[in-house]
C-alpha atoms as a PDB file:
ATOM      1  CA  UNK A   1     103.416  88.081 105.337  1.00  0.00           C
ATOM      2  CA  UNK A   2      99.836  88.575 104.787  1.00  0.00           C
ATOM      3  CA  UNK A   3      99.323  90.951 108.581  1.00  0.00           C
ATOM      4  CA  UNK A   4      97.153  88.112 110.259  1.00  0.00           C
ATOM      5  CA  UNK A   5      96.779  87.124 113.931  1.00  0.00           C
ATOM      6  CA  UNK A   6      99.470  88.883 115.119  1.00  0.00           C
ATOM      7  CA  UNK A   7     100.176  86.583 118.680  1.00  0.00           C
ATOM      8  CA  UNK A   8     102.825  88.177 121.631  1.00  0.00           C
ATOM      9  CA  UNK A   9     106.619  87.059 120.135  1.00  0.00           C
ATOM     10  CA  UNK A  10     107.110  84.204 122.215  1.00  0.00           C
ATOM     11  CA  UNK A  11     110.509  81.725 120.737  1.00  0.00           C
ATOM     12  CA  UNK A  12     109.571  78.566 120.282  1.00  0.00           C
ATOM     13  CA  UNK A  13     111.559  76.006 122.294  1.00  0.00           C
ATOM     14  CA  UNK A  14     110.829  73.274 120.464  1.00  0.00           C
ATOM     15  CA  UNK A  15     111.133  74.676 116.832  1.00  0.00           C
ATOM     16  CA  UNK A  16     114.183  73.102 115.675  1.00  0.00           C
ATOM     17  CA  UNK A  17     112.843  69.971 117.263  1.00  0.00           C
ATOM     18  CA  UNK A  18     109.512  69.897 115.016  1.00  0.00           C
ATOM     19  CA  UNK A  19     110.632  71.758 111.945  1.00  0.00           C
ATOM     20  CA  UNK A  20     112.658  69.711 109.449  1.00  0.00           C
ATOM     21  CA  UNK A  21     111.754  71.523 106.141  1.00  0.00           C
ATOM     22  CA  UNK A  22     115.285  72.595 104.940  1.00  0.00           C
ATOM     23  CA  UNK A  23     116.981  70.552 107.521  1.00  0.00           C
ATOM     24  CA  UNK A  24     119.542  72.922 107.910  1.00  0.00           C
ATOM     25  CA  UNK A  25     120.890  75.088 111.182  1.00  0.00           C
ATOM     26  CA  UNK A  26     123.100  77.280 108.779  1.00  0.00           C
ATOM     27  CA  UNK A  27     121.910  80.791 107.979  1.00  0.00           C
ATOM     28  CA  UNK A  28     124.362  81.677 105.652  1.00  0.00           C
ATOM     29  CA  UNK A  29     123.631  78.281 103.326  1.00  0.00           C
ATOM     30  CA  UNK A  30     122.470  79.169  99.356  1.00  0.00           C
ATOM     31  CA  UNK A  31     118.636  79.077  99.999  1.00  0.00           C
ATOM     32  CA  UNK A  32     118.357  77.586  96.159  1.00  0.00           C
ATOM     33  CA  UNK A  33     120.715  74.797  96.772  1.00  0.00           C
ATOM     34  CA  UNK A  34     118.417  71.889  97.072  1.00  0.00           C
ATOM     35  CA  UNK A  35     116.016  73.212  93.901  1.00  0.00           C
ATOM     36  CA  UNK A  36     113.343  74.575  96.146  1.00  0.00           C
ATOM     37  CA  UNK A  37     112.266  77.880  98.237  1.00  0.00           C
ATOM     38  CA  UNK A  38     110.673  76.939 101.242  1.00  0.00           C
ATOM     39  CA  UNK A  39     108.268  79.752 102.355  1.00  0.00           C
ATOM     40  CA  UNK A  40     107.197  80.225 106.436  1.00  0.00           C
ATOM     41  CA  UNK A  41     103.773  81.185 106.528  1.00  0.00           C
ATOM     42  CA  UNK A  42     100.705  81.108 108.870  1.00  0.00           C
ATOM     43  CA  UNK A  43      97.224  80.196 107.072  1.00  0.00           C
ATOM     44  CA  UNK A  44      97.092  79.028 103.904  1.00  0.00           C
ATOM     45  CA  UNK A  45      95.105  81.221 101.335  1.00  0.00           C
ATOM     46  CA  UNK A  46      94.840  80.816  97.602  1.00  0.00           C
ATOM     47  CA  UNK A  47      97.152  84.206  97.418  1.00  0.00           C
ATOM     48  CA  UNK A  48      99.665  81.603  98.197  1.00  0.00           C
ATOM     49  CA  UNK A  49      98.812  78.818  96.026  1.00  0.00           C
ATOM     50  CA  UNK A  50      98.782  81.298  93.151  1.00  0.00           C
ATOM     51  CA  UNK A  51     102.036  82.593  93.828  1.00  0.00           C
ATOM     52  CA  UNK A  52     103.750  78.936  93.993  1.00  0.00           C
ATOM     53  CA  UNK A  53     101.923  78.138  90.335  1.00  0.00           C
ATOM     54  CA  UNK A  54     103.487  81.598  88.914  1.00  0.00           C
ATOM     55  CA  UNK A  55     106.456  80.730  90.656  1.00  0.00           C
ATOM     56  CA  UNK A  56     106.694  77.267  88.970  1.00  0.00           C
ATOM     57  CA  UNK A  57     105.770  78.669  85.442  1.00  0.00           C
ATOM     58  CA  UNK A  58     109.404  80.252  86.232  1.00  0.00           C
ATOM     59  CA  UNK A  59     111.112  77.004  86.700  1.00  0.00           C
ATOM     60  CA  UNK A  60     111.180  77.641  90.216  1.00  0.00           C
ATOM     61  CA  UNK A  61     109.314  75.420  93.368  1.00  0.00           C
ATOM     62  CA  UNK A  62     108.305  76.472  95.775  1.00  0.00           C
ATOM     63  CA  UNK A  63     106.991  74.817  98.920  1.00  0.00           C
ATOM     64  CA  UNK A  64     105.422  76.302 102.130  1.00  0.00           C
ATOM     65  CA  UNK A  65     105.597  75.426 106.142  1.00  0.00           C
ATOM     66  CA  UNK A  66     101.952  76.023 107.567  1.00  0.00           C
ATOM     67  CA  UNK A  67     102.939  77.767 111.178  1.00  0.00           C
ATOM     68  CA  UNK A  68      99.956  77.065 113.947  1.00  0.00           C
ATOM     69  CA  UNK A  69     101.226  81.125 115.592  1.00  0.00           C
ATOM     70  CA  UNK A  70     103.159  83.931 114.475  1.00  0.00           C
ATOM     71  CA  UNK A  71     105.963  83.422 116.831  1.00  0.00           C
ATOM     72  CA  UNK A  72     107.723  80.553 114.837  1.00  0.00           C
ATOM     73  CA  UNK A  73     108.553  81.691 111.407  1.00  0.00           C
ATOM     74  CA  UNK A  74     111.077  84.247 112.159  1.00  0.00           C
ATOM     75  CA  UNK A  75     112.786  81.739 114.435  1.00  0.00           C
ATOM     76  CA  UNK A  76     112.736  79.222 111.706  1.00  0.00           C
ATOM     77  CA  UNK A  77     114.430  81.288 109.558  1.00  0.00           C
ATOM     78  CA  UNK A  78     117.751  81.154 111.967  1.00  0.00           C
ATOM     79  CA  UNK A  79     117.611  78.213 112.552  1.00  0.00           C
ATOM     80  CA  UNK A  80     117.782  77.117 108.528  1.00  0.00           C
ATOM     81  CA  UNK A  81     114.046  75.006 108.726  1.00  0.00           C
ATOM     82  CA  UNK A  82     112.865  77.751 106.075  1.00  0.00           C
ATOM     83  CA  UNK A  83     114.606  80.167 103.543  1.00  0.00           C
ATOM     84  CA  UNK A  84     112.263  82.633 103.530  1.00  0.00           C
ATOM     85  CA  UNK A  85     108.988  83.992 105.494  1.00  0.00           C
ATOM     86  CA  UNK A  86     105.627  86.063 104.019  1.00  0.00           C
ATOM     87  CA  UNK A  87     103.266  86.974 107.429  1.00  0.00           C
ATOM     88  CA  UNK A  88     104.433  89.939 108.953  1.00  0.00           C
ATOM     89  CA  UNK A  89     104.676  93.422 107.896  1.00  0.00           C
ATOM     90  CA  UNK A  90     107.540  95.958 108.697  1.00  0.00           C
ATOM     91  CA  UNK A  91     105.910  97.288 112.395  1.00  0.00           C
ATOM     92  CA  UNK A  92     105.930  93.385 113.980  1.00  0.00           C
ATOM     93  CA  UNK A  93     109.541  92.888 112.290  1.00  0.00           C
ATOM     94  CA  UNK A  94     110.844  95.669 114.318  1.00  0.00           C
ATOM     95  CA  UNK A  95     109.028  94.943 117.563  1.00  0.00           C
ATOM     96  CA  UNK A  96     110.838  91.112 117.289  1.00  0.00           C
ATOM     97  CA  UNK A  97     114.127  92.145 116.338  1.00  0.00           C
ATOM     98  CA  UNK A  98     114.101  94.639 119.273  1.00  0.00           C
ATOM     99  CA  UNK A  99     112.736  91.420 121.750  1.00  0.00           C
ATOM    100  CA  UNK A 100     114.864  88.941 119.974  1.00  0.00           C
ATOM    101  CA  UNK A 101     118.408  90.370 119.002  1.00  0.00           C
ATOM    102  CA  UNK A 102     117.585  89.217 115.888  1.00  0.00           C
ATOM    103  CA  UNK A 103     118.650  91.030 112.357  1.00  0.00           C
ATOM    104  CA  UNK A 104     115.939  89.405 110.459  1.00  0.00           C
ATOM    105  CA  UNK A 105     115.870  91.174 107.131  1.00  0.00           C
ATOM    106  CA  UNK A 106     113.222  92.642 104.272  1.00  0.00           C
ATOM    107  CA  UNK A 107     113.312  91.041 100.889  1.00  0.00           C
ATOM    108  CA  UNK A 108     110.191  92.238  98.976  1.00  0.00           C
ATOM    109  CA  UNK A 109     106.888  93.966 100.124  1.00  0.00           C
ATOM    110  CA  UNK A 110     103.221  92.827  99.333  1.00  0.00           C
ATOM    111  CA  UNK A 111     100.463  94.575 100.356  1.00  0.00           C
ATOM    112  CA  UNK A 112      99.143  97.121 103.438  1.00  0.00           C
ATOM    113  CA  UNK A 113      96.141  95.688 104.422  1.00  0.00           C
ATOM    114  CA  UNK A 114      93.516  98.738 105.774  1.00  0.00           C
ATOM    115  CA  UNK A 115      92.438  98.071 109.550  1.00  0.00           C
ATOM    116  CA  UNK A 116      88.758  99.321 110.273  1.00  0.00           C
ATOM    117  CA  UNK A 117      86.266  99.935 113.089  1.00  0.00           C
ATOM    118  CA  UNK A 118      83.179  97.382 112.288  1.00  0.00           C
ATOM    119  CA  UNK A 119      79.996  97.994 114.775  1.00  0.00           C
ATOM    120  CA  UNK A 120      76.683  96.338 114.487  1.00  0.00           C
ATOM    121  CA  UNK A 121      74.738  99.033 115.983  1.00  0.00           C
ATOM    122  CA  UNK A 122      76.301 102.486 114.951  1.00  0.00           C
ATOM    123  CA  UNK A 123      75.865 103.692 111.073  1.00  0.00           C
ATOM    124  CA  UNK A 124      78.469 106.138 111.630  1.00  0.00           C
ATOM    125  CA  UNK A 125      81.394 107.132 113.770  1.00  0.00           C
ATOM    126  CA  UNK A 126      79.404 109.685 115.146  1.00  0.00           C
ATOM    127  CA  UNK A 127      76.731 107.176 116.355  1.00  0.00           C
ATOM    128  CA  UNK A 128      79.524 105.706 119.322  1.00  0.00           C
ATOM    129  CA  UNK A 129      77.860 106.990 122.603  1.00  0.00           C
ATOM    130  CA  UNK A 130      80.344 108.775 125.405  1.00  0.00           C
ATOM    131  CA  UNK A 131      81.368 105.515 127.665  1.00  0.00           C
ATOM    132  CA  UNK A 132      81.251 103.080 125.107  1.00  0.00           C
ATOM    133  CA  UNK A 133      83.256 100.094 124.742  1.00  0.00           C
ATOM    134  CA  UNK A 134      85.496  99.024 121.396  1.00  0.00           C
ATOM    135  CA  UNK A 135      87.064  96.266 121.411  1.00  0.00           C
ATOM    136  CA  UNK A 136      90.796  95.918 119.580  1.00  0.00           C
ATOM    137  CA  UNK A 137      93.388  93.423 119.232  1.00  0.00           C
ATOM    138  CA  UNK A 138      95.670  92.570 122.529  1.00  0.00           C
ATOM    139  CA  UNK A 139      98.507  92.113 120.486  1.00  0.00           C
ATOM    140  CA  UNK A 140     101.487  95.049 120.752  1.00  0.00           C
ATOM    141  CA  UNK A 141     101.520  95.834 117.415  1.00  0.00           C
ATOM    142  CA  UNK A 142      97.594  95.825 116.637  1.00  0.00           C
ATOM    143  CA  UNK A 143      96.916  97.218 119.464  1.00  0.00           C
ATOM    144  CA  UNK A 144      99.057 100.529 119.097  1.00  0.00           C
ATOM    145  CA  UNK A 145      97.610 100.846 115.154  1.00  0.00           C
ATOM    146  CA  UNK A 146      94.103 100.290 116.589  1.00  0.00           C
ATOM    147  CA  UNK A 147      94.531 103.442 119.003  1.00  0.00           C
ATOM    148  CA  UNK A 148      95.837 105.402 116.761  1.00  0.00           C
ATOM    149  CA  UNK A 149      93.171 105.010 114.666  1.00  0.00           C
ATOM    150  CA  UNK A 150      90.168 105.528 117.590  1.00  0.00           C
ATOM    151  CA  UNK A 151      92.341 108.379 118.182  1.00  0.00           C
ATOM    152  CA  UNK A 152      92.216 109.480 114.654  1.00  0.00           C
ATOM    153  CA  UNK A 153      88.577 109.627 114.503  1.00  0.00           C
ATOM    154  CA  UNK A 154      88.456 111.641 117.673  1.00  0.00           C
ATOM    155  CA  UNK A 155      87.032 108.555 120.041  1.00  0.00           C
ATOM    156  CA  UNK A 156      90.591 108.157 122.333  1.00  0.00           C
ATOM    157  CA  UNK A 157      92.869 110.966 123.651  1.00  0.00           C
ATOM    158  CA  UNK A 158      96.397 109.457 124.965  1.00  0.00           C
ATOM    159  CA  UNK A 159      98.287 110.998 128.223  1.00  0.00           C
ATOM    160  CA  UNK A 160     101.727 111.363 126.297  1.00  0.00           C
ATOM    161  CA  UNK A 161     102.692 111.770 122.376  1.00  0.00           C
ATOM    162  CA  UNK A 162     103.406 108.135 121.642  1.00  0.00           C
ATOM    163  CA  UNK A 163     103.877 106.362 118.275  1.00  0.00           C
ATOM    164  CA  UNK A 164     103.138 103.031 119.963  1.00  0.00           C
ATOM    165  CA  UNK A 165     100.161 103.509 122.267  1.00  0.00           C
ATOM    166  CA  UNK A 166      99.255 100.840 124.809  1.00  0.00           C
ATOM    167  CA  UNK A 167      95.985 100.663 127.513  1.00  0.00           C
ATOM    168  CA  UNK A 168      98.380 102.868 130.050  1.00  0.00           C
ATOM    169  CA  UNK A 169      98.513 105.542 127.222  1.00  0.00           C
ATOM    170  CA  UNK A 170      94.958 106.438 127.201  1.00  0.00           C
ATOM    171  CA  UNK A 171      93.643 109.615 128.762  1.00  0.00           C
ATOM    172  CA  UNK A 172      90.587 108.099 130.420  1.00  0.00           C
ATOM    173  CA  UNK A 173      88.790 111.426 131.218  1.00  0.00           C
ATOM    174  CA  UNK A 174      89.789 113.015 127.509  1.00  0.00           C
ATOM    175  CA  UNK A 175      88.397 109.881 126.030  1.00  0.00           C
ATOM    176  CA  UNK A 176      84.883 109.427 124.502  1.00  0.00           C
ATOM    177  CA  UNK A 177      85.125 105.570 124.540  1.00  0.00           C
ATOM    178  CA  UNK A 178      86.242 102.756 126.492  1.00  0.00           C
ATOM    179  CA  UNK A 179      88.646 100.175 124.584  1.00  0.00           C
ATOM    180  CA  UNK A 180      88.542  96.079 125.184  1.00  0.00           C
ATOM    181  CA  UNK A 181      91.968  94.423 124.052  1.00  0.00           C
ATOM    182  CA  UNK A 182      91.289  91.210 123.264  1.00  0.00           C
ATOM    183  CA  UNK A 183      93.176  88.460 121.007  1.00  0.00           C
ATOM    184  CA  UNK A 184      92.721  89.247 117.312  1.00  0.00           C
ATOM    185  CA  UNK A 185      89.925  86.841 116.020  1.00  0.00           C
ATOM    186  CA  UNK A 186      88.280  87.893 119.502  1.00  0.00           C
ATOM    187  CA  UNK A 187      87.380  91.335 118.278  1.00  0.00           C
ATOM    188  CA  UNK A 188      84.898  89.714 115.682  1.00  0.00           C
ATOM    189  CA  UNK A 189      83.099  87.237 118.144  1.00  0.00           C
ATOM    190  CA  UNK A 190      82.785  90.615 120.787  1.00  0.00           C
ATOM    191  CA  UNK A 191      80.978  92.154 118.397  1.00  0.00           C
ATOM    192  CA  UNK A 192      77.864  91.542 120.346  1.00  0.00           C
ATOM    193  CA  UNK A 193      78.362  92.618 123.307  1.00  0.00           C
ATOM    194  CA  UNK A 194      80.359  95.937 122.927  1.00  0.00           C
ATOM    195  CA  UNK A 195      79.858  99.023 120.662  1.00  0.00           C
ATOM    196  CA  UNK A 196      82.521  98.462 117.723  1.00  0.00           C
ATOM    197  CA  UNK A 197      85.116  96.222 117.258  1.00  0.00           C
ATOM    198  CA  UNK A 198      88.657  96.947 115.245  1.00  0.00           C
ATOM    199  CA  UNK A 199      88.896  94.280 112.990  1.00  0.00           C
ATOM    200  CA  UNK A 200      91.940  92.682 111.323  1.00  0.00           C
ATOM    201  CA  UNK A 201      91.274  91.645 107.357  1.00  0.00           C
ATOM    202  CA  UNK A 202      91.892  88.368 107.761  1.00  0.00           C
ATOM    203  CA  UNK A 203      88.699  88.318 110.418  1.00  0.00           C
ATOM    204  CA  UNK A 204      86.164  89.504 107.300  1.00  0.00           C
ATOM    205  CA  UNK A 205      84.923  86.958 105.943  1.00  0.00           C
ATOM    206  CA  UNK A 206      84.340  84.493 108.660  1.00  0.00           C
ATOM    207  CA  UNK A 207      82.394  87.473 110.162  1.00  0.00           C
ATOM    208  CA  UNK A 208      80.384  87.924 107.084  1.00  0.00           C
ATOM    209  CA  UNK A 209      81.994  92.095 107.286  1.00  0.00           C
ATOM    210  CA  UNK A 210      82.214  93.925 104.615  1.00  0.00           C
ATOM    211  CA  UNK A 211      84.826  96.623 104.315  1.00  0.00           C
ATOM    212  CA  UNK A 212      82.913  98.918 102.926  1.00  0.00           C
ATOM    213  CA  UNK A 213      80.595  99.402 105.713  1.00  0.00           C
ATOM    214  CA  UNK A 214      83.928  99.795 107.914  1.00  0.00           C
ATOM    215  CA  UNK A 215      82.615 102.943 110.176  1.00  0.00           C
ATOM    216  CA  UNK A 216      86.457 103.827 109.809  1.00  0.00           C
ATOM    217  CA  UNK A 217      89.635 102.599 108.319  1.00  0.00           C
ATOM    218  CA  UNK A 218      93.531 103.703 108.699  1.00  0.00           C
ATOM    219  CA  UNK A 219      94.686 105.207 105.059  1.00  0.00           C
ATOM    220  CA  UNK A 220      97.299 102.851 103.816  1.00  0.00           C
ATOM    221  CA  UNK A 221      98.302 105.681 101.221  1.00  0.00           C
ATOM    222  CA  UNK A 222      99.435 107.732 104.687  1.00  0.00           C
ATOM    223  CA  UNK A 223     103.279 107.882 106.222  1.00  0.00           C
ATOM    224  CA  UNK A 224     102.764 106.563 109.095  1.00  0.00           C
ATOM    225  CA  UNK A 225     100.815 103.463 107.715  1.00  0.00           C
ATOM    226  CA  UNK A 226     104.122 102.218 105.709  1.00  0.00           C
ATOM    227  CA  UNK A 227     105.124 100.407 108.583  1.00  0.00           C
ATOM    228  CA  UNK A 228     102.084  97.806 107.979  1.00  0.00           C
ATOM    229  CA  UNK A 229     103.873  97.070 104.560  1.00  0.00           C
ATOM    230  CA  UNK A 230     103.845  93.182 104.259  1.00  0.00           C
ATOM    231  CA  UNK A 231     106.967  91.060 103.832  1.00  0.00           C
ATOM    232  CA  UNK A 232     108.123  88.345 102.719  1.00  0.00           C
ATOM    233  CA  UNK A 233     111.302  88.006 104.785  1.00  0.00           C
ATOM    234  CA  UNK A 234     114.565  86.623 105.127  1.00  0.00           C
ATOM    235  CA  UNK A 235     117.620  86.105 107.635  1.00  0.00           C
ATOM    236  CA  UNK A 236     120.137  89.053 107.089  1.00  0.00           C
ATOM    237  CA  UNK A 237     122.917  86.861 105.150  1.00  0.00           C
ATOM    238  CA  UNK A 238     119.857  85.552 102.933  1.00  0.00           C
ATOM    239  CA  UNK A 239     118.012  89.253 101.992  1.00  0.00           C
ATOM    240  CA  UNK A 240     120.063  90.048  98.828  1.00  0.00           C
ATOM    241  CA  UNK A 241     119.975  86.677  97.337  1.00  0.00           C
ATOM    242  CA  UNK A 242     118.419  86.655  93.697  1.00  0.00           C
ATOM    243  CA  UNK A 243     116.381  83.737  93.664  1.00  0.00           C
ATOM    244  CA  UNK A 244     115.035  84.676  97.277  1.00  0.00           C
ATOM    245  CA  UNK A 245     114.127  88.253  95.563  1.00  0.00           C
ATOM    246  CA  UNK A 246     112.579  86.267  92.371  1.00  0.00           C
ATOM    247  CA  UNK A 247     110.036  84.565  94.043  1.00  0.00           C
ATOM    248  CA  UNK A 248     109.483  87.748  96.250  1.00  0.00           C
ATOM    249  CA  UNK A 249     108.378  89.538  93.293  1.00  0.00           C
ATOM    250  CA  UNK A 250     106.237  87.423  91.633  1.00  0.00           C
ATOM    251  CA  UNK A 251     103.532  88.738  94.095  1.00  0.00           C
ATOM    252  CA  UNK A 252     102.800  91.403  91.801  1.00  0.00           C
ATOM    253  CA  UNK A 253     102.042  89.095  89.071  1.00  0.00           C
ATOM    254  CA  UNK A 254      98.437  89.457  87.831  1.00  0.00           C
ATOM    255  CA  UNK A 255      97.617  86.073  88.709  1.00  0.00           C
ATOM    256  CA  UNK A 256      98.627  86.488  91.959  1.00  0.00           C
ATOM    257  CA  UNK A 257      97.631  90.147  92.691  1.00  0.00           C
ATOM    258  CA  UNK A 258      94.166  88.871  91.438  1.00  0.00           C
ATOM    259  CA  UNK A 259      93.806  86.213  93.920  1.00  0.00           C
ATOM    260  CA  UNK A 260      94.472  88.609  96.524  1.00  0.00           C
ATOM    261  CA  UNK A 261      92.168  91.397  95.336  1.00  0.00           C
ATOM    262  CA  UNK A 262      89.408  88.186  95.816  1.00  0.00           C
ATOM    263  CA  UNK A 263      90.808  86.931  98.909  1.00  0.00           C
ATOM    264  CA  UNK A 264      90.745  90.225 100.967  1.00  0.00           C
ATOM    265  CA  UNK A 265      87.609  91.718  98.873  1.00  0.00           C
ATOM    266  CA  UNK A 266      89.830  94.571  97.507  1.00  0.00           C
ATOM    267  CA  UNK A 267      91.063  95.790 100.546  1.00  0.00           C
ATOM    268  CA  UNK A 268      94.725  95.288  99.567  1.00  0.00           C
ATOM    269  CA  UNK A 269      96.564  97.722  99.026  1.00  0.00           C
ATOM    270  CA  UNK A 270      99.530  96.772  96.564  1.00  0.00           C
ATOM    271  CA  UNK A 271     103.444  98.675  97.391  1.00  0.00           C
ATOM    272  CA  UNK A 272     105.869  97.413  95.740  1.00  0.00           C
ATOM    273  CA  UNK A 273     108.418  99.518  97.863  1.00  0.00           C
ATOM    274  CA  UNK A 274     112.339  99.097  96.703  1.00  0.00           C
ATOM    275  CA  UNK A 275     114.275  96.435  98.711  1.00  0.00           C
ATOM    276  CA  UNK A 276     116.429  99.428 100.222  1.00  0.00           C
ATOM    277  CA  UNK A 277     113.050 102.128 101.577  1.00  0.00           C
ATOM    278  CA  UNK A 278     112.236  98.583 103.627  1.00  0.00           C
ATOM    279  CA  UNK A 279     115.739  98.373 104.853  1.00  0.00           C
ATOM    280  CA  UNK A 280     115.494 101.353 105.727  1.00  0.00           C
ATOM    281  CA  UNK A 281     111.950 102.082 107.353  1.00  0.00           C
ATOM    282  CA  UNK A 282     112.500  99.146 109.355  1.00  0.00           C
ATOM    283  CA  UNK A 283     115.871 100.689 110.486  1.00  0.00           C
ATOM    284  CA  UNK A 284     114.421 104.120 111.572  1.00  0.00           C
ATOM    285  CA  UNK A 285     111.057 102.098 113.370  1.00  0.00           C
ATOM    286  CA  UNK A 286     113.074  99.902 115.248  1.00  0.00           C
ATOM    287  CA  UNK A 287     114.914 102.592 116.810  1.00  0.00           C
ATOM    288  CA  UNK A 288     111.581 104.799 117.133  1.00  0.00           C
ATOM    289  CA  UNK A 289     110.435 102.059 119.451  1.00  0.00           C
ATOM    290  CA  UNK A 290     113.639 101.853 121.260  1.00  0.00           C
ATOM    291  CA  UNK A 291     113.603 105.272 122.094  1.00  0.00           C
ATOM    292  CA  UNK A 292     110.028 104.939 122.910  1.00  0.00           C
ATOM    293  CA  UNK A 293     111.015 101.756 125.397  1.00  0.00           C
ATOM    294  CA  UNK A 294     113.498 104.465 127.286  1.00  0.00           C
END
């Protein structure tokens, strides 16, 4: 996954109804079989197209499923409509495999994607007034990484130490601003009317932002920002298969990694983490947020 509008998981009822890609309900099927890798994704970019022309240049084809939300791909992986996904780094993977029961699985990483604080008004960090509002994405995931980085830069204080913040975690009278969740590609059109607004990448262009005038960013070279690796991803029978790994990797081709570096203005931040490190990170997160849940 490119980390893009990150929606609440909600399963899709209808999925198996609508989806008919691999035409399969098997998990445990060779994803190769039928001369193809189908690919879950949501938004096409022309990272993607890049990646299926290197991919072909290696005798292998592969085809993508254009999701309209975030909470079908990882569905359509169990139910056999896709053989792999690439939208979702290793922080959303655990927070649906926690809400699901699901054991979907990591099978190469992309790229973290930095997530900054954009204002209109302010130059500077210090230029945010006492009592005034940022808005941040409503989704779970974004949400928590948003607060942590107000927090970061001083501008949120939270009532409890919490690796996933929510609303009911900030310390209202310790706190120098006010925070607006709203849906992802909201936080761009409210930049208007509120003081700064943490944007997602994807969000950028369409606002005309450029990341270098972020007032702030999270540092993707940090620990704690490993969990915003992005995946491509696969069902937990389906991880270790070669083919599903080849195509993985051909992300880091320079055809490919070039695309991106255009694509997000050379905000990506390239891993290439070992299989195993995602295993386990998303291992030890998923239980950091079940312990956090108690």
């Amino acid at each position: 996954m490119r980390t893009k509008r990150l929606l609440p998981v909600v399963l899709a009822t209808t999925l198996g109804l609508t989806l008919t890609a691999c035409g399969g309900g098997s998990e445990n099927t060779d994803p190769a079989a039928d001369g193809k890798i189908t690919i879950g994704i949501v938004g096409s970019t022309p990272v993607q197209d890049a990646l299926k022309d290197v991919a072909a240049q290696h005798d292998v084809t592969v085809e993508y499923v254009d999701f309209s939300d975030y909470s079908q791909p990882n569905p359509a992986l169990k139910s056999g409509d896709i053989d792999m996904n690439w939208f979702q780094h290793i922080a959303y993977l655990a927070d649906y495999n926690n809400s699901s029961g699901d054991t979907i699985t990591p099978v190469g990483s992309t790229s973290i994607f930095p997530l900054g604080l954009y204002s209109k008004t302010a130059k500077s960090v210090g230029d945010l007034k006492q009592g005034d509002e940022i808005a941040v994405p409503n989704d779970s995931i974004n949400l928590s990484r948003s607060l942590n980085l107000l927090k970061q830069q001083g501008l949120v204080s939270f009532t409890k130490d919490t690796i996933a913040p929510t609303e009911q975690d900030l310390d209202a009278e310790k706190s120098k601003v006010k925070v607006r969740p709203v849906s992802a590609e909201q936080t761009v059109l409210s930049m208007d009317s509120v003081a700064g607004s943490v944007v997602n990448n994807d969000f950028l262009d369409r606002a005309n932002l450029d990341p270098k005038n972020a007032l702030a960013q999270d540092d993707p070279t940090a620990d704690s920002a490993k969990v915003y690796d992005n995946l491509f991803a696969a069902t937990q029978a389906n991880a270790d298969n070669e083919t599903l790994k080849k195509v993985a990797s051909f992300y880091y081709d320079s055809t490919v990694q070039e695309a991106e570096k255009k694509e997000t203005k050379g905000t990506a931040v390239p891993t290439k983490v070992d299989q195993q490190e995602l295993k386990d990170l998303l291992a030890r997160y998923s239980q950091d947020l079940k312990e956090q849940s108690k």
